[in-house]
C-alpha atoms as a PDB file:
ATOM      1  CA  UNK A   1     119.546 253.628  -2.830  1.00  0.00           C
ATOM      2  CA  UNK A   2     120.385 250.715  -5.310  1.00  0.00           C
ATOM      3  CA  UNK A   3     123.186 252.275  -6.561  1.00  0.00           C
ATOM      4  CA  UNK A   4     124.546 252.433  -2.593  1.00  0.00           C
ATOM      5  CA  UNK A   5     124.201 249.141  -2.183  1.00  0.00           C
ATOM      6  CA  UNK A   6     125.545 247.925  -5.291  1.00  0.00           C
ATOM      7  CA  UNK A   7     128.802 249.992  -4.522  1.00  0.00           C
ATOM      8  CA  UNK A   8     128.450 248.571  -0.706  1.00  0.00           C
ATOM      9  CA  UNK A   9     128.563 245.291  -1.873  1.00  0.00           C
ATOM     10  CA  UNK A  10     131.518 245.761  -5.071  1.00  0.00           C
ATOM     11  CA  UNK A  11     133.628 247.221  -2.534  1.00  0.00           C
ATOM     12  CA  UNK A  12     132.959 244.372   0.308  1.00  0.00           C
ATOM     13  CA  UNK A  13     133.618 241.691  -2.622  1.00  0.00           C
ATOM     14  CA  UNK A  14     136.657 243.517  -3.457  1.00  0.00           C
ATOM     15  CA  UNK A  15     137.927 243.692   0.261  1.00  0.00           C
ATOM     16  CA  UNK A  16     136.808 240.238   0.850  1.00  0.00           C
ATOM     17  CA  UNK A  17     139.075 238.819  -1.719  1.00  0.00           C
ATOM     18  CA  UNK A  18     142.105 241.040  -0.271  1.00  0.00           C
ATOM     19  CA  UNK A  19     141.576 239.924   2.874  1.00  0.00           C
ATOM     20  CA  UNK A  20     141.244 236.161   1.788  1.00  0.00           C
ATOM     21  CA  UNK A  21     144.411 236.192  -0.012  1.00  0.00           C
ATOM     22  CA  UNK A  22     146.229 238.072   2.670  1.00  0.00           C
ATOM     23  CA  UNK A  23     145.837 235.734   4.787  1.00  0.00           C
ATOM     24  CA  UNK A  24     146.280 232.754   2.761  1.00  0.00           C
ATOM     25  CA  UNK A  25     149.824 234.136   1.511  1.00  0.00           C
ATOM     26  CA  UNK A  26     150.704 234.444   4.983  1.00  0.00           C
ATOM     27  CA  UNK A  27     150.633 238.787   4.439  1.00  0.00           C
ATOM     28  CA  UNK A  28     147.397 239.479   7.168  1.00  0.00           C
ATOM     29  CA  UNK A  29     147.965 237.402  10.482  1.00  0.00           C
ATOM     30  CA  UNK A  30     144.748 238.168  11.723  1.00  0.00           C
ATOM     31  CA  UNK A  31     143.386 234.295  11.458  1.00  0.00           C
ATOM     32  CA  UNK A  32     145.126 230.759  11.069  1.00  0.00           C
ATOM     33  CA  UNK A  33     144.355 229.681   7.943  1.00  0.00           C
ATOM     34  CA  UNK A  34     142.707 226.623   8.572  1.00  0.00           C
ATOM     35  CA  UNK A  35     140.284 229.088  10.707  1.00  0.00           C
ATOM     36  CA  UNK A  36     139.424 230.698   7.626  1.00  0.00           C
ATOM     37  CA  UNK A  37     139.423 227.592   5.526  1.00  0.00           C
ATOM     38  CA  UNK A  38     136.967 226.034   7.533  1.00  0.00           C
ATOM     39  CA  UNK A  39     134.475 229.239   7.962  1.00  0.00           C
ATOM     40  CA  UNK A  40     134.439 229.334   4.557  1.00  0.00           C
ATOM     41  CA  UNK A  41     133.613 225.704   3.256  1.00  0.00           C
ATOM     42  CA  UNK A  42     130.707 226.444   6.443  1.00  0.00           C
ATOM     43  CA  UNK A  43     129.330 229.239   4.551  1.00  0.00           C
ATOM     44  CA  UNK A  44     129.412 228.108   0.990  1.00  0.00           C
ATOM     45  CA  UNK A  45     127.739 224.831   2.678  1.00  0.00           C
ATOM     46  CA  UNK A  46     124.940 226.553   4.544  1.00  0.00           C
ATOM     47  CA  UNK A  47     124.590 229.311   1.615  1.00  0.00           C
ATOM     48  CA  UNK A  48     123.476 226.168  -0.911  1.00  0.00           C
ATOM     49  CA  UNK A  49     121.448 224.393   1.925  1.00  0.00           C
ATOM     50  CA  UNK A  50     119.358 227.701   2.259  1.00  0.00           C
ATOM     51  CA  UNK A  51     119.289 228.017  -1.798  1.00  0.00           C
ATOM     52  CA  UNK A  52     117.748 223.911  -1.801  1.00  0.00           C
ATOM     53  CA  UNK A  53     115.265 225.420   0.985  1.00  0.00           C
ATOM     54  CA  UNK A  54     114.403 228.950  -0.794  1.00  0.00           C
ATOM     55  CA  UNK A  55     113.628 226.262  -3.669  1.00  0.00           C
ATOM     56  CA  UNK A  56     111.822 224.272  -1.937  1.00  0.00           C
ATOM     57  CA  UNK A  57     109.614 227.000  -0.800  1.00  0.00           C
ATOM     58  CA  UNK A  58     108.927 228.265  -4.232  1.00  0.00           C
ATOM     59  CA  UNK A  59     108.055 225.198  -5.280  1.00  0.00           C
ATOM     60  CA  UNK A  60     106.338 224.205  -2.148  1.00  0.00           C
ATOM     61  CA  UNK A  61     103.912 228.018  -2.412  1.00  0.00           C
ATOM     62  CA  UNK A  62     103.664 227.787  -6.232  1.00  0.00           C
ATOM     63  CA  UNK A  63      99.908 228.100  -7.721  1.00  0.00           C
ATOM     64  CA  UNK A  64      98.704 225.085  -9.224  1.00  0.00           C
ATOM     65  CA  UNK A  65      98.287 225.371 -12.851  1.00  0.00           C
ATOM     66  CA  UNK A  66      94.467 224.596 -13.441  1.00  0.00           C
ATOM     67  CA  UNK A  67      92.977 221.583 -15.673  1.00  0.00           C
ATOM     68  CA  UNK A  68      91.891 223.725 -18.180  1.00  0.00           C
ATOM     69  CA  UNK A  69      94.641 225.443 -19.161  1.00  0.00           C
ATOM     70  CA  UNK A  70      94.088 228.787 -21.770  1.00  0.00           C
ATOM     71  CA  UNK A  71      96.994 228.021 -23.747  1.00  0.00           C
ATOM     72  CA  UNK A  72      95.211 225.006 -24.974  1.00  0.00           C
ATOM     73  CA  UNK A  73      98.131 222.969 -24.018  1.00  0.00           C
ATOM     74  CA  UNK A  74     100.269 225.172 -26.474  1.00  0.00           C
ATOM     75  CA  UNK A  75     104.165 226.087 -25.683  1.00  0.00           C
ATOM     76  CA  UNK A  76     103.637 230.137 -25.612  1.00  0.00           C
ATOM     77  CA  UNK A  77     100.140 229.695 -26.226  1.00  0.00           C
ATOM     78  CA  UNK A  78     100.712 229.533 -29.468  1.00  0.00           C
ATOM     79  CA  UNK A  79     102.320 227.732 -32.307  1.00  0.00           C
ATOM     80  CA  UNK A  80     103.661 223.842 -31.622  1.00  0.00           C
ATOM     81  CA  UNK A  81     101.812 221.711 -28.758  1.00  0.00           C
ATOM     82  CA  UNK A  82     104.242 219.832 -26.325  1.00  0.00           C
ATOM     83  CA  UNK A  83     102.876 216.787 -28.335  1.00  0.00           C
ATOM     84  CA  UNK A  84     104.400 217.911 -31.753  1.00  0.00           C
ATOM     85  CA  UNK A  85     107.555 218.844 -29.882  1.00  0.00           C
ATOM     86  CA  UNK A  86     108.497 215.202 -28.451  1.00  0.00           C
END
């Protein structure tokens, strides 16, 4: 099932870029340009607004670390403390 949509998307990606450069050489009349332009600075746009709020949300639902921490305050738990580092 992975596989299937792995080769899905490498062949959308691949006909996605032949479309796009059809019709920005003027080859595939299908849209104006500035049609597609503009559709596509609109989904880059909302793609990295929903990447900020898919951050947020991790960020936002992320456990607390605790006050006493196992490590002993420890990079790795082991080895040099954040103190030695800096």
């Amino acid at each position: 099932m992975v596989r299937m949509v792995g080769a899905l998307m490498m062949a959308g990606g691949i006909l996605g870029v032949a479309f796009y450069t059809g019709v920005m050489t003027g080859l595939v009349r299908l849209v104006e340009r500035e049609v597609l332009i503009a559709w596509s600075v609109y989904a880059i746009s909302v793609g990295l607004m929903l990447l900020v709020a898919l951050l947020g949300y991790v960020a936002l639902t992320a456990p607390v670390p605790k006050s006493g921490d196992p490590k002993g305050g420890r990079i790795g738990g082991q080895g040099l403390s954040l103190e030695e580092v800096v």
